[in-house]
Each structure stands twice: as structure tokens, then as C-alpha cells.
PDB file of N, CA and C in Angstrom:
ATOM      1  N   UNK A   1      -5.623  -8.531  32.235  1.00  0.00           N
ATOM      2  CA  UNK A   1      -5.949  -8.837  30.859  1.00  0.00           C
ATOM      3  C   UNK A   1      -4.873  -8.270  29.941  1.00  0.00           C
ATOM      4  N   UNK A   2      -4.854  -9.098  29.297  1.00  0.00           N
ATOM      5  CA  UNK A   2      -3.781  -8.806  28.177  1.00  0.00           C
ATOM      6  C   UNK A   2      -4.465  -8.460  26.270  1.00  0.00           C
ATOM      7  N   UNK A   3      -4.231  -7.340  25.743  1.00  0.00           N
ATOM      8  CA  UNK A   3      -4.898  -6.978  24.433  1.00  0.00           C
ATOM      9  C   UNK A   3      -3.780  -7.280  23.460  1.00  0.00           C
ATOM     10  N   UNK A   4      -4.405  -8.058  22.381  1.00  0.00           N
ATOM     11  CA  UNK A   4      -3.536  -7.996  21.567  1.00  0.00           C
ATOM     12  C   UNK A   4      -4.245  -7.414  19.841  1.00  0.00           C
ATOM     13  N   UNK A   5      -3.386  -6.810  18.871  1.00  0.00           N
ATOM     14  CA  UNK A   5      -4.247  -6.216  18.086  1.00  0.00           C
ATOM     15  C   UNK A   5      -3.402  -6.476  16.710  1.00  0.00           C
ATOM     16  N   UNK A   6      -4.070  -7.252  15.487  1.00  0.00           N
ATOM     17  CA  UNK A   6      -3.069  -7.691  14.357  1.00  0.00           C
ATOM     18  C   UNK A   6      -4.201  -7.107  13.156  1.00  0.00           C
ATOM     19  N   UNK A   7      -3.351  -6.487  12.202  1.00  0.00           N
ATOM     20  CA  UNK A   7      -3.832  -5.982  11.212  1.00  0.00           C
ATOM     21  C   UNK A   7      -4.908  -7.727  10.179  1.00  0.00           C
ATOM     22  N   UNK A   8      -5.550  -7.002   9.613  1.00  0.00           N
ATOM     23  CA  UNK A   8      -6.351  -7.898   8.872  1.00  0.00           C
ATOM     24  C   UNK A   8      -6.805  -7.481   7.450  1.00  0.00           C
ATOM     25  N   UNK A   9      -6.120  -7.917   6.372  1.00  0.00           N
ATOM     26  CA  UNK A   9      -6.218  -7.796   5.153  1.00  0.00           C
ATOM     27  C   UNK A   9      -6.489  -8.875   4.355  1.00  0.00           C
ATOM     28  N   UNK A  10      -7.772  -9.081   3.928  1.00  0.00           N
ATOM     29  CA  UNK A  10      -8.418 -10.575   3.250  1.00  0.00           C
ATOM     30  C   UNK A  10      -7.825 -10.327   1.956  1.00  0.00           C
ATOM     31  N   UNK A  11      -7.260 -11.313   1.439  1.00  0.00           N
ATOM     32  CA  UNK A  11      -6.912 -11.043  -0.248  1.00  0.00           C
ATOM     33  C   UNK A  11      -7.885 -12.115  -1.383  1.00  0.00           C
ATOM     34  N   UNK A  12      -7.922 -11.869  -2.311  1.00  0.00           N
ATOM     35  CA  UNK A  12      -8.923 -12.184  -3.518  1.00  0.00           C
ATOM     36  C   UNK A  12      -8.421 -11.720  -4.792  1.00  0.00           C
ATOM     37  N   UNK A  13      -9.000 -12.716  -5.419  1.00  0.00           N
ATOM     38  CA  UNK A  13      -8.547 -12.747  -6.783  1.00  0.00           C
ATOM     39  C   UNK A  13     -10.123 -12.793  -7.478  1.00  0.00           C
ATOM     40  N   UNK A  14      -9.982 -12.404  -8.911  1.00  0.00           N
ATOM     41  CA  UNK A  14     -11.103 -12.774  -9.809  1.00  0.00           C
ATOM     42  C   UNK A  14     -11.859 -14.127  -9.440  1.00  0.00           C
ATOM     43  N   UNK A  15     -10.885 -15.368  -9.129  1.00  0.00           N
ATOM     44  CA  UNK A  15     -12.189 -16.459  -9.113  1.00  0.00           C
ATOM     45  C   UNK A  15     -12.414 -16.828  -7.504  1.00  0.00           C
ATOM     46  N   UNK A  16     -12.122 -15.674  -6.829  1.00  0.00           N
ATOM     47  CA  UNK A  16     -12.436 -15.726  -5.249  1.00  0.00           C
ATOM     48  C   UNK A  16     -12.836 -14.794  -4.594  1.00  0.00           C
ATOM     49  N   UNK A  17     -14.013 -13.993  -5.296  1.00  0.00           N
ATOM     50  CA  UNK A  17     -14.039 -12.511  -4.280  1.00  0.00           C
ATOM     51  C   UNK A  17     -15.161 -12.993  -3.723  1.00  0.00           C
ATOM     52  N   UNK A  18     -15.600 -13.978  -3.134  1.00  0.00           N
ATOM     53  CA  UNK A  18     -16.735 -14.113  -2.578  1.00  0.00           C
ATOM     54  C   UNK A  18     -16.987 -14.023  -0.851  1.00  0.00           C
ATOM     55  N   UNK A  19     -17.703 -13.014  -0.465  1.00  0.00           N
ATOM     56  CA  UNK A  19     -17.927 -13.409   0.974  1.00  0.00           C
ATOM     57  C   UNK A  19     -17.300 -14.165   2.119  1.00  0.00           C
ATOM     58  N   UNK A  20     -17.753 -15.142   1.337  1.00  0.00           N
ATOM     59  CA  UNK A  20     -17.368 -16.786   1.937  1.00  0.00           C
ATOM     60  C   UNK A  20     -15.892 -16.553   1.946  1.00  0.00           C
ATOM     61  N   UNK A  21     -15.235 -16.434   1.234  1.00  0.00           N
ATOM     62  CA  UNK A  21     -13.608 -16.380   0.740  1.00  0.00           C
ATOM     63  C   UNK A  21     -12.675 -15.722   2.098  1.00  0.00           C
ATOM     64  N   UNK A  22     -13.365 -14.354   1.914  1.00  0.00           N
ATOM     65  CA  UNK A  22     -13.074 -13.282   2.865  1.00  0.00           C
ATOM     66  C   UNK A  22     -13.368 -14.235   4.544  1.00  0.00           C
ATOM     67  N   UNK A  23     -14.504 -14.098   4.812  1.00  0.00           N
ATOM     68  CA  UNK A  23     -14.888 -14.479   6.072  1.00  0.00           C
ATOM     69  C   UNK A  23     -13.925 -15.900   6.690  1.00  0.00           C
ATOM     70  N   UNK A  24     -13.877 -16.833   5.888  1.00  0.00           N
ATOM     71  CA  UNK A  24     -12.659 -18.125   5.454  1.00  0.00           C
ATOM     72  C   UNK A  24     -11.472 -17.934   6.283  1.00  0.00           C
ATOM     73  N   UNK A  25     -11.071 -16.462   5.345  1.00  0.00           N
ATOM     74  CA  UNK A  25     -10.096 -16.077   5.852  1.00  0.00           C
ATOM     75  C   UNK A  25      -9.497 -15.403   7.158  1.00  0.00           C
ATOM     76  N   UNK A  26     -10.837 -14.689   7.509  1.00  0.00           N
ATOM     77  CA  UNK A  26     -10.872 -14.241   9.145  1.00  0.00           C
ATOM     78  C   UNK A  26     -10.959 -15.459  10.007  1.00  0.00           C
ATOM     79  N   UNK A  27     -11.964 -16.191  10.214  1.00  0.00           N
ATOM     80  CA  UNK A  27     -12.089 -17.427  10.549  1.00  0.00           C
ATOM     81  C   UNK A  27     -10.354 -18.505  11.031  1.00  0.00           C
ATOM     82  N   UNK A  28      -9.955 -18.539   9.882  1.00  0.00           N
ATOM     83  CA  UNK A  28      -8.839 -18.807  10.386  1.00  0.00           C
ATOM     84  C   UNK A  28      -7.626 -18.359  11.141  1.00  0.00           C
ATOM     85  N   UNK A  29      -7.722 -16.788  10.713  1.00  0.00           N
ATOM     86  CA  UNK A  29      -6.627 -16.007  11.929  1.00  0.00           C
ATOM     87  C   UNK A  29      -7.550 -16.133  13.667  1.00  0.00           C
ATOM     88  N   UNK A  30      -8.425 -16.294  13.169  1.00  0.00           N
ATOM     89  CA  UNK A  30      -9.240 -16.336  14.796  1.00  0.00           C
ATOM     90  C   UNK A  30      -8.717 -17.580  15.527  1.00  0.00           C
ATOM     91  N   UNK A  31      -9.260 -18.937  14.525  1.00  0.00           N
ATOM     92  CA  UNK A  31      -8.349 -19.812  14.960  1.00  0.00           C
ATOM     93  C   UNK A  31      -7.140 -20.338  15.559  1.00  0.00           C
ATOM     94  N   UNK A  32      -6.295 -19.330  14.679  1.00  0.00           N
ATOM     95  CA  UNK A  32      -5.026 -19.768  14.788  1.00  0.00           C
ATOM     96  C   UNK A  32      -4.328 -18.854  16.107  1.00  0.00           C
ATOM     97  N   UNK A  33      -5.770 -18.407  16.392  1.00  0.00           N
ATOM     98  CA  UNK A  33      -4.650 -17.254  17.648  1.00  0.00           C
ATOM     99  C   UNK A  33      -5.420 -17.750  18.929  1.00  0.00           C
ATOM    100  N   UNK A  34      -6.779 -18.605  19.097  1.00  0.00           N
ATOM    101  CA  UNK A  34      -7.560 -19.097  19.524  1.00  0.00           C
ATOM    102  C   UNK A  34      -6.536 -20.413  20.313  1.00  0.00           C
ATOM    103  N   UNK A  35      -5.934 -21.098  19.508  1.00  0.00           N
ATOM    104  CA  UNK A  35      -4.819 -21.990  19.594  1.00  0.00           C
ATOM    105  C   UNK A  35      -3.543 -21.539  21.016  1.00  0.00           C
ATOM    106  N   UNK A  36      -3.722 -20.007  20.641  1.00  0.00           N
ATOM    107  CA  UNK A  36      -2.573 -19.590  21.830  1.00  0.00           C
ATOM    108  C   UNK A  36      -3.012 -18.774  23.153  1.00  0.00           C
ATOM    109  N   UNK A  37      -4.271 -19.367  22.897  1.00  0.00           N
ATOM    110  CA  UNK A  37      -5.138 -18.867  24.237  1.00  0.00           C
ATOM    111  C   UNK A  37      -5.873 -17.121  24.360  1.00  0.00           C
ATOM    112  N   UNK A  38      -5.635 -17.034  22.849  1.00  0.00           N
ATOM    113  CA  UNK A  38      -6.430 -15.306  22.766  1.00  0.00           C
ATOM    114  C   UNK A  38      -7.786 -15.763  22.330  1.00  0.00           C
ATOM    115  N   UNK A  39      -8.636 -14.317  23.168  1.00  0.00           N
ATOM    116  CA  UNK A  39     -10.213 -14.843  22.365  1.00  0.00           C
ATOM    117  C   UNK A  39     -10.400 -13.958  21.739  1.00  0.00           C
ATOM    118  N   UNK A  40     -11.229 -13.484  20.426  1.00  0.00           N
ATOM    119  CA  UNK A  40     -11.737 -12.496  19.941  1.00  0.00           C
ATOM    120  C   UNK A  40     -12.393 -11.813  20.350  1.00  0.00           C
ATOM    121  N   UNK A  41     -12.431 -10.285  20.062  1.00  0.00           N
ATOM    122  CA  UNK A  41     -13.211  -9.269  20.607  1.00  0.00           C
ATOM    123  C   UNK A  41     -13.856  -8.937  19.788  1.00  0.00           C
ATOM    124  N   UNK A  42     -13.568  -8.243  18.554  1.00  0.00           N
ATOM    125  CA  UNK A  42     -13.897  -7.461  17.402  1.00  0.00           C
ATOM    126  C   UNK A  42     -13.047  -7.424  16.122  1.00  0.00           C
ATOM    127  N   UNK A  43     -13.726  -6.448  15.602  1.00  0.00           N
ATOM    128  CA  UNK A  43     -13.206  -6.387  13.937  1.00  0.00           C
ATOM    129  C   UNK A  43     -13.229  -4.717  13.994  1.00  0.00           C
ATOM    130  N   UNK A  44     -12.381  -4.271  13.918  1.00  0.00           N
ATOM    131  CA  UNK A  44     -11.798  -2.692  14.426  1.00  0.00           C
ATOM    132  C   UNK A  44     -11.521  -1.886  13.102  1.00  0.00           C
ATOM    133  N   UNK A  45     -12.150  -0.957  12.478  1.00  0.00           N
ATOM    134  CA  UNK A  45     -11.273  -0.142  10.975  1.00  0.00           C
ATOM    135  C   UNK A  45     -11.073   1.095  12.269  1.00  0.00           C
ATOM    136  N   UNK A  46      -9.764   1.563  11.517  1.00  0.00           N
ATOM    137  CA  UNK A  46      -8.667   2.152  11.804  1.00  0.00           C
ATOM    138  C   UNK A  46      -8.510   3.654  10.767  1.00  0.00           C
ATOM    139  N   UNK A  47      -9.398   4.837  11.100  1.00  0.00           N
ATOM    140  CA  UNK A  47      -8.769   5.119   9.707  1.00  0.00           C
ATOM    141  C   UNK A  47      -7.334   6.440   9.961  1.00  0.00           C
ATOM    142  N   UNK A  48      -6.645   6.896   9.338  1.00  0.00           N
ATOM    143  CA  UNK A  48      -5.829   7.472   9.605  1.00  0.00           C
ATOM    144  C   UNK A  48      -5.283   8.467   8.240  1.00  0.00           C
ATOM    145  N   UNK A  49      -4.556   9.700   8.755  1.00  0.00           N
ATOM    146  CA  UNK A  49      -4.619  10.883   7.281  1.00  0.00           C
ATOM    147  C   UNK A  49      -2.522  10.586   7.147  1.00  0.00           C
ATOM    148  N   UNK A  50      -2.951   9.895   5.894  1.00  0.00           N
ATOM    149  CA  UNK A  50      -1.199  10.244   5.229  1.00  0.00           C
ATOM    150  C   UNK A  50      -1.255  11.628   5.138  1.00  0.00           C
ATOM    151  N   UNK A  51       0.340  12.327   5.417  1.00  0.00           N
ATOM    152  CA  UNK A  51       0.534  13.398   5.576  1.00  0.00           C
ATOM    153  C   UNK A  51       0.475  13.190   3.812  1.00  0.00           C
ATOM    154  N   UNK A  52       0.877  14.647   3.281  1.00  0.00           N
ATOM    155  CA  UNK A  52       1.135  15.183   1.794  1.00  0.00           C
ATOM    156  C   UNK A  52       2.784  14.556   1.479  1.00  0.00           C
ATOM    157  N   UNK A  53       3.012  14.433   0.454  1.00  0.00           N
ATOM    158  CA  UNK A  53       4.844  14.770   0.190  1.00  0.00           C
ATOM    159  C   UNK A  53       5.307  16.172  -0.546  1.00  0.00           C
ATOM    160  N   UNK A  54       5.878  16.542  -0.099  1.00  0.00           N
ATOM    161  CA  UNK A  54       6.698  17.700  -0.854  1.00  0.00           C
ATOM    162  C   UNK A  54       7.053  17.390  -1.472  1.00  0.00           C
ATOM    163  N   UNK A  55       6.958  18.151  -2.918  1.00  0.00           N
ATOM    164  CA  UNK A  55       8.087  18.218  -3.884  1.00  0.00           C
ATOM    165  C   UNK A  55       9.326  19.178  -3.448  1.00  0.00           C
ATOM    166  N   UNK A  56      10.092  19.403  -5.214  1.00  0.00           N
ATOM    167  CA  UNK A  56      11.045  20.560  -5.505  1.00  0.00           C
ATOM    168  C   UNK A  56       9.777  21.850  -4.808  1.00  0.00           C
ATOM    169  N   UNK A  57      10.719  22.910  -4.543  1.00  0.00           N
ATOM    170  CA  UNK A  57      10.421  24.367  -4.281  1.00  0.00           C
ATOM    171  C   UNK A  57       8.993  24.128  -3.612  1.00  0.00           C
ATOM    172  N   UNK A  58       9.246  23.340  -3.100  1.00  0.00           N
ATOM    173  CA  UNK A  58       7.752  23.394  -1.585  1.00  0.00           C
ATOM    174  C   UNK A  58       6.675  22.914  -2.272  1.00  0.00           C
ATOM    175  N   UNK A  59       6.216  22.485  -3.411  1.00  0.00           N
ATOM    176  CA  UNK A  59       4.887  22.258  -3.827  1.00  0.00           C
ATOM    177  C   UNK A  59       4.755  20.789  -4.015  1.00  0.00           C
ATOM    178  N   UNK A  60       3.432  20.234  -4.005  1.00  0.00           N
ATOM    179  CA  UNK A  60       2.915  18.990  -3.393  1.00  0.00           C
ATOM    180  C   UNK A  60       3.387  18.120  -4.123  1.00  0.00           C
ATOM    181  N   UNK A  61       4.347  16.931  -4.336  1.00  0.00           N
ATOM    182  CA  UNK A  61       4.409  16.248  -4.882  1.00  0.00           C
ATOM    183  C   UNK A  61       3.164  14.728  -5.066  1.00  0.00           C
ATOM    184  N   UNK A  62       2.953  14.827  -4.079  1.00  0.00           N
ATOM    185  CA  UNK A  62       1.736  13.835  -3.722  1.00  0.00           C
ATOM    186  C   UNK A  62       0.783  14.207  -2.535  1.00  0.00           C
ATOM    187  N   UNK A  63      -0.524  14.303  -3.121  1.00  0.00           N
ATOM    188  CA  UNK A  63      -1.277  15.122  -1.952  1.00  0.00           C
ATOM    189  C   UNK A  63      -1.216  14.452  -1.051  1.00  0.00           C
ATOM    190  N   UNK A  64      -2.130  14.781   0.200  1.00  0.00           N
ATOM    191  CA  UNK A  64      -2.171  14.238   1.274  1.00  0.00           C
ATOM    192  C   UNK A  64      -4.301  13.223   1.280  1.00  0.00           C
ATOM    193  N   UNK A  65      -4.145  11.832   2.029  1.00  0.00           N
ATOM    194  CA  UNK A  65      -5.275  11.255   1.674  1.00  0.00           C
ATOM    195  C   UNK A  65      -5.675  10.521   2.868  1.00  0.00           C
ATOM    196  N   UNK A  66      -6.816  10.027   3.379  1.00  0.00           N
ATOM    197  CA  UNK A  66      -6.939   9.416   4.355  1.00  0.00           C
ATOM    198  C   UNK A  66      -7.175   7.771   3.959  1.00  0.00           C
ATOM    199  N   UNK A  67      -7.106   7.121   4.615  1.00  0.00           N
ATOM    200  CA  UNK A  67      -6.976   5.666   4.473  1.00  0.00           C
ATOM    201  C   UNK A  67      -7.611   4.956   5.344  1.00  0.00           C
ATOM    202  N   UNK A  68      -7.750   3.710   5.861  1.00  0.00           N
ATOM    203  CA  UNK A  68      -8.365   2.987   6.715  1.00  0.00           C
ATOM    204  C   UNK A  68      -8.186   1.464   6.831  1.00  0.00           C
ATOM    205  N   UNK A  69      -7.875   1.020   8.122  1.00  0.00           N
ATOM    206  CA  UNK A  69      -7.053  -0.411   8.092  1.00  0.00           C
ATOM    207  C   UNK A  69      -8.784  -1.579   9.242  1.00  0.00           C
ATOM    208  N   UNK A  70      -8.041  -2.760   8.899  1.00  0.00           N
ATOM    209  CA  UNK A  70      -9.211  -3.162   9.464  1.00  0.00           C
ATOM    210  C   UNK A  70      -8.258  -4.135  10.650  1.00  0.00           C
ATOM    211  N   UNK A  71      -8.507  -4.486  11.893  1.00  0.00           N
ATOM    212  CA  UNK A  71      -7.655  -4.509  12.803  1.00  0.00           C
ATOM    213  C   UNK A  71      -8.253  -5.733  13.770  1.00  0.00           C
ATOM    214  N   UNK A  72      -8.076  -6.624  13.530  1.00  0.00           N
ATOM    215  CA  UNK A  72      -8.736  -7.972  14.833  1.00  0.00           C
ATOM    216  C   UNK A  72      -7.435  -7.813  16.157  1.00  0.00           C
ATOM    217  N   UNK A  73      -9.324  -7.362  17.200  1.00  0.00           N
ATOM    218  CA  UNK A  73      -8.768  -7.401  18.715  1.00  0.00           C
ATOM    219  C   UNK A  73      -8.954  -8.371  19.098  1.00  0.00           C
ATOM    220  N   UNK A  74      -7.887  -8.590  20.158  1.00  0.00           N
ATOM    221  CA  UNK A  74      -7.933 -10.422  20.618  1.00  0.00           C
ATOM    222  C   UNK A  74      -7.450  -9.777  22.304  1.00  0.00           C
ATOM    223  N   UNK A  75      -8.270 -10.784  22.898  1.00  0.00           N
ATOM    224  CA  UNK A  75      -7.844 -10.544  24.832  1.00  0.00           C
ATOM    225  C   UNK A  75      -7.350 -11.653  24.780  1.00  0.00           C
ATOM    226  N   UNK A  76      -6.555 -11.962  25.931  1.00  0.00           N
ATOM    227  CA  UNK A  76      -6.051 -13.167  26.855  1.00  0.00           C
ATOM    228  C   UNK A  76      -6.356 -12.445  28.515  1.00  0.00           C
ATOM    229  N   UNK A  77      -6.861 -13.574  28.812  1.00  0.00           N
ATOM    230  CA  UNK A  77      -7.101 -13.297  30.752  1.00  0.00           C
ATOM    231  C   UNK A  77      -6.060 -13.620  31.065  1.00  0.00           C
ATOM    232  N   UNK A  78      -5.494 -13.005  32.309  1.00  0.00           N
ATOM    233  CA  UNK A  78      -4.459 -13.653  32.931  1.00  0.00           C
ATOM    234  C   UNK A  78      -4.915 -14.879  33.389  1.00  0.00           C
ATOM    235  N   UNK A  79      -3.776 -15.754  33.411  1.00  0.00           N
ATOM    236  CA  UNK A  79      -3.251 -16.767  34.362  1.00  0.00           C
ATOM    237  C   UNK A  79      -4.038 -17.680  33.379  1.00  0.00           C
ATOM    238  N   UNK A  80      -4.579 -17.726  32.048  1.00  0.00           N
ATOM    239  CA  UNK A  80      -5.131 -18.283  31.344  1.00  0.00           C
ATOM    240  C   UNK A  80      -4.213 -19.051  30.306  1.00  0.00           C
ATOM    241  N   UNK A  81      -3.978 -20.326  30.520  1.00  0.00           N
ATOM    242  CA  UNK A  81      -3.226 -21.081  29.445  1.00  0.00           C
ATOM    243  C   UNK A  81      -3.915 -21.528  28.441  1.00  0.00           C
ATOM    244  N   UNK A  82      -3.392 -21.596  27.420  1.00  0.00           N
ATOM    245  CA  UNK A  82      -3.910 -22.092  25.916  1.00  0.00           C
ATOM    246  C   UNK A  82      -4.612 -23.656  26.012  1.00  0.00           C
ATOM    247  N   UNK A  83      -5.646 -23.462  25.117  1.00  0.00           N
ATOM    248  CA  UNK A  83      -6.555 -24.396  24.994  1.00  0.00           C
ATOM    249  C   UNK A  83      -5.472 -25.523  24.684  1.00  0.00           C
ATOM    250  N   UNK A  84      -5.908 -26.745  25.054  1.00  0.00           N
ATOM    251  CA  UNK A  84      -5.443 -28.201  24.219  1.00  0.00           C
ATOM    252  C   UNK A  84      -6.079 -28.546  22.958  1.00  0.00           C
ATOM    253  N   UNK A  85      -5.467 -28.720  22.148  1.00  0.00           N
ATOM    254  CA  UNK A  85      -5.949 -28.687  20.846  1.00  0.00           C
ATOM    255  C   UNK A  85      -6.015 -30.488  20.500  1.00  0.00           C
ATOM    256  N   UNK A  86      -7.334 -30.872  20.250  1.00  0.00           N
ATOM    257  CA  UNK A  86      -6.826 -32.586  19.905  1.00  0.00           C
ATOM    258  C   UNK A  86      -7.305 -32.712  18.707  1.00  0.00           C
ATOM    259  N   UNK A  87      -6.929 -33.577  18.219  1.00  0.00           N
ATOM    260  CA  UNK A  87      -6.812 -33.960  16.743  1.00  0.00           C
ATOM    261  C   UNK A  87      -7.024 -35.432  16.093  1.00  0.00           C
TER     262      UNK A  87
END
């Protein structure tokens, strides 16, 4: 088995923050990787601590903060070729 793992950031505007919008948008990276013979696993957050920055004479220029990414896992089986796509 083969894992593959691509960051996932839905974007929105004022006349699109809806659900629907977002999900739209997952939907189609699923698709489009579905196409190259990966299947979905999950929807993965990631979270992780930015270090601090130093300033002048050692003191913090920018503290230090934790963050969190959201991450679609995708498998491929071996010896598994990509779907035919018809149209």
C-alpha cells in the first residue's frame, strides 16, 4: 500500500461561506485524486507549535503559537491501476 497525504485548505469569501461551499470543495480534491487511482481515508488536523522569533538582545520578537492544518489521507493498493473515467 501506498499513503499519500495533501494539505487541505477550503477558501471562502463573504458570498460563499457556506457548508456546502467548503464540502464542494473537498469533494472535488477527492475526485480528482480518485481519477489517479487513490481512495480516501480521512480528513486529518495536524496541529503543530511555531517556535518564537528572536529579536535584538535576545528578547521575543514574535511569540511563539500553535497552529493546526487539516490534511486529506489517500491510499493506493498495489498493483492497482486507475479507474477509467467515461464521459
Amino acid at each position: 500500500m501506498e499513503y499519500k497525504v495533501i494539505p487541505f485548505t477550503a477558501t471562502a469569501n463573504q458570498t460563499n461561506m457556506s457548508s456546502k461551499n467548503i464540502a464542494e470543495q473537498l469533494d472535488q480534491l477527492i475526485k480528482n485524486n480518485t481519477e489517479d487511482g487513490w481512495e480516501y481515508v480521512r480528513l486529518e488536523s495536524v496541529s503543530t507549535y511555531i517556535q518564537p522569533v528572536e529579536g535584538c538582545f535576545g528578547n521575543i520578537a514574535k511569540p511563539g503559537y500553535m497552529t493546526s492544518f487539516q490534511m486529506v489521507v489517500l491510499i493506493k493498493k498495489e498493483n492497482e491501476k486507475p479507474a477509467a473515467v467515461s464521459y
